[in-house]
Protein backbone atom coordinates (compact mmCIF):
# COMPACT_ATOMS: atom_id res chain seq x y z
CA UNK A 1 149.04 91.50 33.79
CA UNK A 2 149.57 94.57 35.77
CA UNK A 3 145.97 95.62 35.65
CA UNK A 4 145.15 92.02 36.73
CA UNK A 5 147.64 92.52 39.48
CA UNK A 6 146.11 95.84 40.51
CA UNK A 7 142.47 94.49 40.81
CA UNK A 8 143.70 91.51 43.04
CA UNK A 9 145.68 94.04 45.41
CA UNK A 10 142.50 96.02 45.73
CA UNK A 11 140.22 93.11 46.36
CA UNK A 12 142.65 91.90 48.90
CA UNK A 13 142.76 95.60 50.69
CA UNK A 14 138.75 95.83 50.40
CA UNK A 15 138.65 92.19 51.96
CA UNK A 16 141.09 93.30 55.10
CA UNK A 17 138.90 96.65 55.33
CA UNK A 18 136.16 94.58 55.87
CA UNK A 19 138.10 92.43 58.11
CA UNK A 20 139.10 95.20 60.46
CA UNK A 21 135.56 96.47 60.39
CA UNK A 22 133.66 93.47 61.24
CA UNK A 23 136.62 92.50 63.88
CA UNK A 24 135.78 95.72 65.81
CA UNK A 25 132.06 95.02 65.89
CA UNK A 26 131.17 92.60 69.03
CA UNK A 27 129.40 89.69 68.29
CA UNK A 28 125.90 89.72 69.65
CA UNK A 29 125.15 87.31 72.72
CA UNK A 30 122.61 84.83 72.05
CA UNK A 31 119.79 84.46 73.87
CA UNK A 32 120.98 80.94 74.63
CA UNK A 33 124.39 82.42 75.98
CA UNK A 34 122.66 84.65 78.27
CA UNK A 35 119.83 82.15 79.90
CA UNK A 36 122.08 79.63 80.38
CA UNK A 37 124.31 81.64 82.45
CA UNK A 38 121.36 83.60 84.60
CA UNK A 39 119.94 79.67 85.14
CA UNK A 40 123.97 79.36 86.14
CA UNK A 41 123.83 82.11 88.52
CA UNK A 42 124.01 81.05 92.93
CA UNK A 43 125.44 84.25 94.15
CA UNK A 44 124.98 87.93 92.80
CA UNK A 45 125.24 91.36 94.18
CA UNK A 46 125.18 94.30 92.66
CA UNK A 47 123.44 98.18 93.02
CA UNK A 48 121.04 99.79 91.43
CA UNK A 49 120.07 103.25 90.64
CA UNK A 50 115.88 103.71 90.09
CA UNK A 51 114.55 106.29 88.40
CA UNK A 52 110.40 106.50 88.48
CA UNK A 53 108.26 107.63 86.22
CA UNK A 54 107.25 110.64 88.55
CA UNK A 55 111.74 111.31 88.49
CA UNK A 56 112.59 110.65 91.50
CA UNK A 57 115.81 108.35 91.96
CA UNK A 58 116.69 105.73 94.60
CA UNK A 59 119.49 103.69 95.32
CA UNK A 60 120.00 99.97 96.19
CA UNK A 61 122.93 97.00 97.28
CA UNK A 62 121.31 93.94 96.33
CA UNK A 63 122.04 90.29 97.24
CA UNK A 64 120.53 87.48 95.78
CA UNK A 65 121.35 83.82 96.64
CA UNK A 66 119.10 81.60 94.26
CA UNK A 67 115.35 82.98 94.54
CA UNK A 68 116.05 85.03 97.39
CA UNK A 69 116.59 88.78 97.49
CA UNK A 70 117.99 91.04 99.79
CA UNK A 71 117.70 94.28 99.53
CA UNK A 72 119.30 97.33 101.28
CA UNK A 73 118.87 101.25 100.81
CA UNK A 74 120.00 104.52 102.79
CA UNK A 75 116.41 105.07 104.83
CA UNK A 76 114.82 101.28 104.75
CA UNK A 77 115.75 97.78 104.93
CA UNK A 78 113.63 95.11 103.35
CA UNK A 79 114.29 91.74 101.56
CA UNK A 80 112.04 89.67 99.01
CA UNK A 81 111.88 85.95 99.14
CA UNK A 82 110.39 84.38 96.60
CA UNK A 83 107.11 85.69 95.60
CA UNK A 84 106.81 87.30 99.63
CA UNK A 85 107.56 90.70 100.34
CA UNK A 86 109.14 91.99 103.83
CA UNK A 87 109.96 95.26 105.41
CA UNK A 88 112.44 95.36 108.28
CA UNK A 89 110.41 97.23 110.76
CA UNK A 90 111.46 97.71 114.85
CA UNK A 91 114.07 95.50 114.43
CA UNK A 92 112.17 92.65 112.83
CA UNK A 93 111.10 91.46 109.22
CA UNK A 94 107.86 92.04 108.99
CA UNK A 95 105.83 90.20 105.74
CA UNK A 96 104.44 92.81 103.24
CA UNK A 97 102.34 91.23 100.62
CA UNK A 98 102.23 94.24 98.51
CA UNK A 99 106.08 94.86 98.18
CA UNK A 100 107.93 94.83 94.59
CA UNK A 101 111.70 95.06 94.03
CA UNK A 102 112.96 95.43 90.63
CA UNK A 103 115.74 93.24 90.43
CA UNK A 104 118.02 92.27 87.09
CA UNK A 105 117.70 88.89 88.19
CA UNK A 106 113.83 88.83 88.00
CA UNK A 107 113.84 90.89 84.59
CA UNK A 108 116.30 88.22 83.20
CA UNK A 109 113.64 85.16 84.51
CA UNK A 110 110.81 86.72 83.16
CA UNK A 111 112.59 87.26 79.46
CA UNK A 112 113.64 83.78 80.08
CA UNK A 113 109.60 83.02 80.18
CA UNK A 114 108.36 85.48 77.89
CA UNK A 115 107.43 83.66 74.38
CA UNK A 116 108.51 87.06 72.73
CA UNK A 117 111.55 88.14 73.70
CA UNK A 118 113.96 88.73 71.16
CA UNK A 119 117.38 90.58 70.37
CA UNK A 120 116.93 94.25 69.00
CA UNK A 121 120.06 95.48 68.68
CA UNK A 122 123.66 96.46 69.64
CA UNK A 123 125.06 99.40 71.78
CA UNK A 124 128.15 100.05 74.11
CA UNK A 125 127.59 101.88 77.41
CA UNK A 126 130.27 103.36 78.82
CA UNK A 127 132.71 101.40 76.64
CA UNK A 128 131.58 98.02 77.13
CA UNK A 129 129.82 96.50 74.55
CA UNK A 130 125.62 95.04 74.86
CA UNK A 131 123.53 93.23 73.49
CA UNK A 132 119.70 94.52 74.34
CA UNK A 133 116.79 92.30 74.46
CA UNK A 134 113.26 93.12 74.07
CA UNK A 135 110.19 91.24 75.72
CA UNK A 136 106.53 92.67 76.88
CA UNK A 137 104.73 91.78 80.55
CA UNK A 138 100.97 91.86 80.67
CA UNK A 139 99.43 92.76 83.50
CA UNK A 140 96.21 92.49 83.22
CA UNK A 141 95.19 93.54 86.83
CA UNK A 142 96.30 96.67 86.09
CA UNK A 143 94.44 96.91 83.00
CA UNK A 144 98.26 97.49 81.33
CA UNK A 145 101.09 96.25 79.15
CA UNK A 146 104.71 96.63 79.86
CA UNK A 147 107.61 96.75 77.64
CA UNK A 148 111.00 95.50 78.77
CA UNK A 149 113.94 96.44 77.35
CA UNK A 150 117.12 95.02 78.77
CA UNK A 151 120.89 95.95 78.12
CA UNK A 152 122.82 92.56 78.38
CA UNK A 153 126.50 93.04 79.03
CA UNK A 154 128.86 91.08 77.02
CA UNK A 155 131.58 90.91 79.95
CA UNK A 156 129.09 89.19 82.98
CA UNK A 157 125.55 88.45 80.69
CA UNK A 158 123.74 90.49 83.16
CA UNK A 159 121.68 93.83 82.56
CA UNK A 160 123.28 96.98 82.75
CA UNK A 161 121.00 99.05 82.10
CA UNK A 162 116.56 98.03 82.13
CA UNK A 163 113.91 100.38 80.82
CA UNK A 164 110.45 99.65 81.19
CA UNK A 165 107.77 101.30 79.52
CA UNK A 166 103.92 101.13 80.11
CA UNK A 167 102.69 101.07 76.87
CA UNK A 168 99.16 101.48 78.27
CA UNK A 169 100.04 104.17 80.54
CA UNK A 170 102.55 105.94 78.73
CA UNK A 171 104.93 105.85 81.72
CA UNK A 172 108.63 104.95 81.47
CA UNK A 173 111.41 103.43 84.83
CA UNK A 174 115.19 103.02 84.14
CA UNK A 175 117.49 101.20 86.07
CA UNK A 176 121.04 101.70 86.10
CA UNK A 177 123.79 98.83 87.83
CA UNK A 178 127.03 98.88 88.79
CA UNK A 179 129.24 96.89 91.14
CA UNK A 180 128.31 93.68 89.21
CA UNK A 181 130.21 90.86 91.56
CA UNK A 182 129.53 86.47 91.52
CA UNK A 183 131.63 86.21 94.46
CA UNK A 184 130.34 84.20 97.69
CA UNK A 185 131.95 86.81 100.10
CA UNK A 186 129.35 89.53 99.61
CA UNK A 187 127.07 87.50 100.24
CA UNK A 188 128.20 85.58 103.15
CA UNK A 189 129.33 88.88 104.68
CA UNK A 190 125.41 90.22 104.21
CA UNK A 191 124.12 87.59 105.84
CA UNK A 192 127.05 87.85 108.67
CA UNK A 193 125.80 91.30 109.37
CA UNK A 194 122.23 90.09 110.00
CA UNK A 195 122.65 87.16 112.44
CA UNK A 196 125.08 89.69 114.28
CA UNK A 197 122.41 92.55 114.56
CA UNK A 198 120.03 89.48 115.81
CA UNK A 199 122.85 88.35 118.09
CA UNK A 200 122.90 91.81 119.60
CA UNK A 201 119.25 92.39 119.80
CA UNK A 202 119.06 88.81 121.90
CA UNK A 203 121.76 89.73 124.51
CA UNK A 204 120.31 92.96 124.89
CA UNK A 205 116.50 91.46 125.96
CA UNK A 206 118.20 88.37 128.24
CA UNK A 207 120.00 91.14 130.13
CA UNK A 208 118.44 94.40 130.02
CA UNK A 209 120.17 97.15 132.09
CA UNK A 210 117.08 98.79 133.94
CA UNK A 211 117.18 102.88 133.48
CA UNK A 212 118.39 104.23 137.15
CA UNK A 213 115.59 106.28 138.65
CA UNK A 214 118.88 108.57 140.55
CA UNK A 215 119.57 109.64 136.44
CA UNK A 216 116.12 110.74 136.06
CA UNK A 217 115.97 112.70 139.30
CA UNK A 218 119.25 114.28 138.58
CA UNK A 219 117.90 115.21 135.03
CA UNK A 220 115.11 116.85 136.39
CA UNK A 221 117.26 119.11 138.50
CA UNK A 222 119.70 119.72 135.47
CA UNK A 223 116.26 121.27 133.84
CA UNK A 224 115.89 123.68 136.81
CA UNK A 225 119.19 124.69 136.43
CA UNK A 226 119.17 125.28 133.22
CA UNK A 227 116.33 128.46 133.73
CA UNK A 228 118.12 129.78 136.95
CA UNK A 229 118.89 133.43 136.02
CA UNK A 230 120.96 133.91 138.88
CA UNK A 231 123.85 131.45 137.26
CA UNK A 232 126.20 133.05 134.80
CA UNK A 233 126.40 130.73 131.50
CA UNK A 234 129.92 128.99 132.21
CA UNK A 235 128.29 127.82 135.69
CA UNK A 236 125.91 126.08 133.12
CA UNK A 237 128.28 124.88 130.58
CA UNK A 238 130.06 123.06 133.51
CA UNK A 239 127.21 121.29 134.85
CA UNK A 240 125.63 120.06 131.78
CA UNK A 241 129.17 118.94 130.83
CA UNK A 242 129.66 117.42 134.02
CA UNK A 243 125.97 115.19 133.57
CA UNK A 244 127.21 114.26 130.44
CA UNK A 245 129.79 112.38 131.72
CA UNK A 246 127.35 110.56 133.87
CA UNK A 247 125.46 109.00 130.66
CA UNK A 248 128.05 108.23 128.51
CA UNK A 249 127.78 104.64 128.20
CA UNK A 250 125.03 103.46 125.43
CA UNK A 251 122.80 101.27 127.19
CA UNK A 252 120.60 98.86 124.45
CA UNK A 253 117.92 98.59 126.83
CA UNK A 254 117.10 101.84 126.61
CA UNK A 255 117.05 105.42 124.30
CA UNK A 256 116.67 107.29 127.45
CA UNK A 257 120.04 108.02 128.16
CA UNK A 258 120.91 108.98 124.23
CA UNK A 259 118.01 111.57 124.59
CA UNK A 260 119.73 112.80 127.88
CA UNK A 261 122.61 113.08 126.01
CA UNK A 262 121.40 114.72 122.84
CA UNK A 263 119.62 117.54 125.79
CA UNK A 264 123.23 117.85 127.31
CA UNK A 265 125.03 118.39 124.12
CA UNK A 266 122.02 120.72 123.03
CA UNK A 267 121.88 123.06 126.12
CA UNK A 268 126.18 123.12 126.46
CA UNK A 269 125.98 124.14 122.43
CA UNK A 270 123.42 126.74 123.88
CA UNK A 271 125.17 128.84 126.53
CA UNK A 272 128.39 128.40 124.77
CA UNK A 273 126.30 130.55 121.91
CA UNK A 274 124.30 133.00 124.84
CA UNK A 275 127.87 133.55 126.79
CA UNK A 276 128.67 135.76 123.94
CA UNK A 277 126.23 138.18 125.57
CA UNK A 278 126.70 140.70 128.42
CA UNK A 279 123.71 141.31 129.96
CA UNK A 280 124.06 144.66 132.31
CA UNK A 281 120.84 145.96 135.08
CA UNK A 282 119.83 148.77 133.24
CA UNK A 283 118.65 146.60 129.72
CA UNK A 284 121.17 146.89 127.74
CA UNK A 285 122.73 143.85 125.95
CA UNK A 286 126.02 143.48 124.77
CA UNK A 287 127.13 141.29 121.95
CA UNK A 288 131.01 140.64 122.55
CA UNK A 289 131.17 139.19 119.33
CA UNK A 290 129.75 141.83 117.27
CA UNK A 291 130.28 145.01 119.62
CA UNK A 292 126.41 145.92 118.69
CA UNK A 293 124.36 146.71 122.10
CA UNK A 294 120.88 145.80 122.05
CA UNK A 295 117.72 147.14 123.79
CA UNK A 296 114.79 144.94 123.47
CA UNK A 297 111.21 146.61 123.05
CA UNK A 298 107.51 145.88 125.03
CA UNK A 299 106.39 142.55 124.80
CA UNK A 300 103.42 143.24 122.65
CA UNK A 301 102.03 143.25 119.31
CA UNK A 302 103.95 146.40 117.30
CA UNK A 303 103.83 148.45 114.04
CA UNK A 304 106.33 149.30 112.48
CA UNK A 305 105.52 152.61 112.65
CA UNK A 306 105.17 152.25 116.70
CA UNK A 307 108.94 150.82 115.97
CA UNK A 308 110.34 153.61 115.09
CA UNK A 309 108.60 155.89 117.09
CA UNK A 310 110.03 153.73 120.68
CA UNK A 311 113.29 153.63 118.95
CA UNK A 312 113.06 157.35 118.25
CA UNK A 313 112.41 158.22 121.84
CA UNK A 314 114.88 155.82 123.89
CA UNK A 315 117.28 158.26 125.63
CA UNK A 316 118.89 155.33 127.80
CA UNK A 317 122.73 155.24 128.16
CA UNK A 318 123.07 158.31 126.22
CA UNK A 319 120.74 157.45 123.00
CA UNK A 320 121.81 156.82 119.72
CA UNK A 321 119.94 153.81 118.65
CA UNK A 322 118.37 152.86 115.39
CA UNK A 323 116.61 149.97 114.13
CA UNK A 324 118.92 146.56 113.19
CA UNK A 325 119.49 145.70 109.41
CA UNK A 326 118.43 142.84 108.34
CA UNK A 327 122.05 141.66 108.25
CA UNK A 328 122.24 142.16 111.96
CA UNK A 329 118.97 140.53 112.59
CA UNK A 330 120.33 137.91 111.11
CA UNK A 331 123.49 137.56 112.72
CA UNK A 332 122.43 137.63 116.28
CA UNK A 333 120.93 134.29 115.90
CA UNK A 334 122.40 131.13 115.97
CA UNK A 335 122.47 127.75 113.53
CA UNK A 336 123.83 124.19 114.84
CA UNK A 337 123.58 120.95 114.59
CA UNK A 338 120.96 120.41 117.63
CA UNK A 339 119.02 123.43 117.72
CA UNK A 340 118.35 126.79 116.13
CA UNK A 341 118.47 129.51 118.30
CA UNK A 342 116.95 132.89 118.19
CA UNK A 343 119.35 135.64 119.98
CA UNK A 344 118.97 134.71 124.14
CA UNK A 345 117.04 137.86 125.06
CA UNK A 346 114.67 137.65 122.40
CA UNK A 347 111.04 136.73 123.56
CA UNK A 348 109.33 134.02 121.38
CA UNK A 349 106.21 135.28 121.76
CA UNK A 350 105.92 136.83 118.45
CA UNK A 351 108.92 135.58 116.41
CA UNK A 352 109.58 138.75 114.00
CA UNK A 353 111.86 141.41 114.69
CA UNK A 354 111.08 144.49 112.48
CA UNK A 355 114.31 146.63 110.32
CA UNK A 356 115.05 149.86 109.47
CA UNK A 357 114.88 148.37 105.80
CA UNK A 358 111.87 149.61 103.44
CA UNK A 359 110.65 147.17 100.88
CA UNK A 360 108.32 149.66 99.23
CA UNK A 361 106.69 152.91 100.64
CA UNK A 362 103.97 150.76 102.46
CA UNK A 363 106.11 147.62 103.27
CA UNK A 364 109.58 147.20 105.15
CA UNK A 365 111.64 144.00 105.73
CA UNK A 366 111.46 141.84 109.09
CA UNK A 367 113.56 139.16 110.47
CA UNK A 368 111.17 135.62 110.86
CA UNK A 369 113.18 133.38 113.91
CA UNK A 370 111.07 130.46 112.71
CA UNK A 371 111.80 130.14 109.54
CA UNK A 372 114.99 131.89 109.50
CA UNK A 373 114.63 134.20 106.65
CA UNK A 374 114.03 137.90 105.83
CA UNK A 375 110.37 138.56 104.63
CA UNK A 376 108.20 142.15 104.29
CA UNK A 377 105.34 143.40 105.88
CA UNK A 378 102.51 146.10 105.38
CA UNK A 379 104.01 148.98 108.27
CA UNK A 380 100.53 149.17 109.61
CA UNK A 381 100.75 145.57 110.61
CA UNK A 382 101.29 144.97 114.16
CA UNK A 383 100.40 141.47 115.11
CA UNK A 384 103.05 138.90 115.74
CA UNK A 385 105.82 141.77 115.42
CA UNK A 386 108.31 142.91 117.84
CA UNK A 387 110.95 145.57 118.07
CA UNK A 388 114.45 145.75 119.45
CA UNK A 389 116.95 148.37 119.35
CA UNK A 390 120.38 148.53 118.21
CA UNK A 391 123.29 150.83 118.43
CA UNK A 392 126.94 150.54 117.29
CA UNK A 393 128.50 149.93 113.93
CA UNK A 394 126.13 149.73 110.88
């Protein structure tokens, strides 16, 4: 009786094992469950991440309202309704037969089609459980046969993840969505943007502000101003700042006054930079900001060994000067978010600056002002090079 007892208990524990087990393990969604909600489905939004074959990755905000799709990245706008493509181009939607956005919604029609599809399997991303589907595309245009493979999840029935492989090809593109939402808002909100932006654009045409001729003449004198040499840099700084003022109302008509304004910002960013140097009559250049003093060579095409040999021999103000590190080379110029500018008494005719630094016995380091970087050169090599001078603390 007690071994008869014994076997029941363990039957019953092996039974609530199994229990436990199979109560853990989501049910897999039918492929009945899942159409009938997509065929259920008004208003979606979501975004995607796309990965290409070739790697590289773009992101998406998606809309969709029934067969239409909306669709809106970083760099581009463009929407796809219906079997038509369009691209958003100067400020209109412009049809593009040849565009294709891979949407969840259109994966989910075509399984919906698709005489094959079927359920493969069971796996939880990120701790939601899915149920992935299976179904191939033909395209026989392309001479080429895709496989879909679709991650349904069990909380909204719509793909979390899609892979699609070209079985032909041997080429594979993954999708990954997030920000799964049903709710009318989104897309109400979408379309609320657009008819604003088209609001905007109509105003603008039915009452253009014409570009004032006076703004473009005083421009033109704000140039000359800029290359006077007899006006110290603050005199400059005040002026541009004082144009500025002029054009800082955004006019839609018109980009002319956000160029002026970029130029203003640009050239007050400028002599706020050069104003760091003293300039004094016998050539000497003094960088306030570093203490170095600066003697700029000939105008011409220059070894390095020439280099030297003009650094060597300068006896102004006493002597003492050297050729720049690369480091100081380097620091006289200047990085922002308009321009980049090479040091104000530089001459851009040749663009490299030699240094004291050797590379090798036959090569020594220079400082490139166009692309900002320290590179070597043969010390026979004259052409495009230029020497300065520097003396102070190394």
């Amino acid at each position: 009786m007690k071994h008869a007892s014994s076997i029941i208990f363990a039957a019953l524990l092996l039974c609530a094992s199994f229990a436990v087990t199979h109560a853990d393990t989501p049910v897999a969604l039918t492929l009945e469950n899942i159409f009938s909600k997509t065929n259920s489905i008004r208003y979606l939004s979501y975004q995607t991440k796309i990965t290409s074959p070739a790697g590289s990755v773009r992101k998406y905000k998606i809309w969709i309202y029934e067969d239409s799709v909306y669709v809106f990245s970083h760099f581009e706008k463009m929407k796809q309704v219906g079997k038509k493509g369009y691209l958003f181009v100067n400020d209109d939607w412009l049809e593009s037969p040849g565009l294709s956005i891979n949407t969840v919604f259109r994966f989910l029609k075509q399984a919906q089609a698709a005489d094959d599809t079927k359920r493969v399997g069971q796996e939880t991303l990120d701790g939601n459980p899915t149920t992935i589907l299976e179904y191939t595309q033909p395209r026989p245009s392309w001479g080429s046969e895709i496989k879909i493979r679709l991650w349904i999840s069990h909380k909204n029935f719509i793909p979390v993840r899609v892979k699609c492989t070209n079985i032909t090809q041997n080429k594979i593109q993954t999708e990954e969505i997030t920000n799964i939402s049903f709710n009318e808002k989104d897309h109400q909100a979408f379309f609320r943007e657009i008819e604003e932006f088209k609001e905007r654009q109509r105003r603008a045409k039915e009452k253009p502000k014409p570009w004032h001729p006076e703004k473009e003449e005083a421009y033109l004198k704000m140039l000359e101003m800029d290359q006077q040499d007899n006006l110290m840099a603050k005199q400059k700084i005040d002026a541009w700042e004082d144009f500025l003022k002029t054009i800082s109302e955004k006019d839609p008509s018109t980009r002319r006054d956000d160029q002026m304004r970029f130029k203003s910002r640009t050239r007050i960013y400028y002599w706020k930079y050069a104003s760091r140097f003293l300039f004094y009559p016998n050539g000497i250049i003094k960088d306030t900001l570093t203490g170095l003093e600066w003697f700029v060579g000939p105008d011409r095409d220059t070894s390095w060994e020439e280099a030297c040999s003009l650094v060597s021999s300068l006896e102004i103000d006493g002597g003492g000067w050297r050729l720049p590190t690369i480091d100081e080379l380097k620091n006289v110029h200047e990085k922002s978010v308009f321009e980049r500018f090479p040091p104000p008494f530089y001459k851009k005719t040749g663009w490299h600056l030699w240094s004291a630094e050797n590379r090798k016995k036959v090569s020594c380091y220079y400082f490139d002002y166009i692309y900002w970087r320290k590179l070597s050169n043969n010390k026979t090599v004259s052409k495009n090079m230029r020497a300065a001078a520097v003396r102070g603390q190394k």
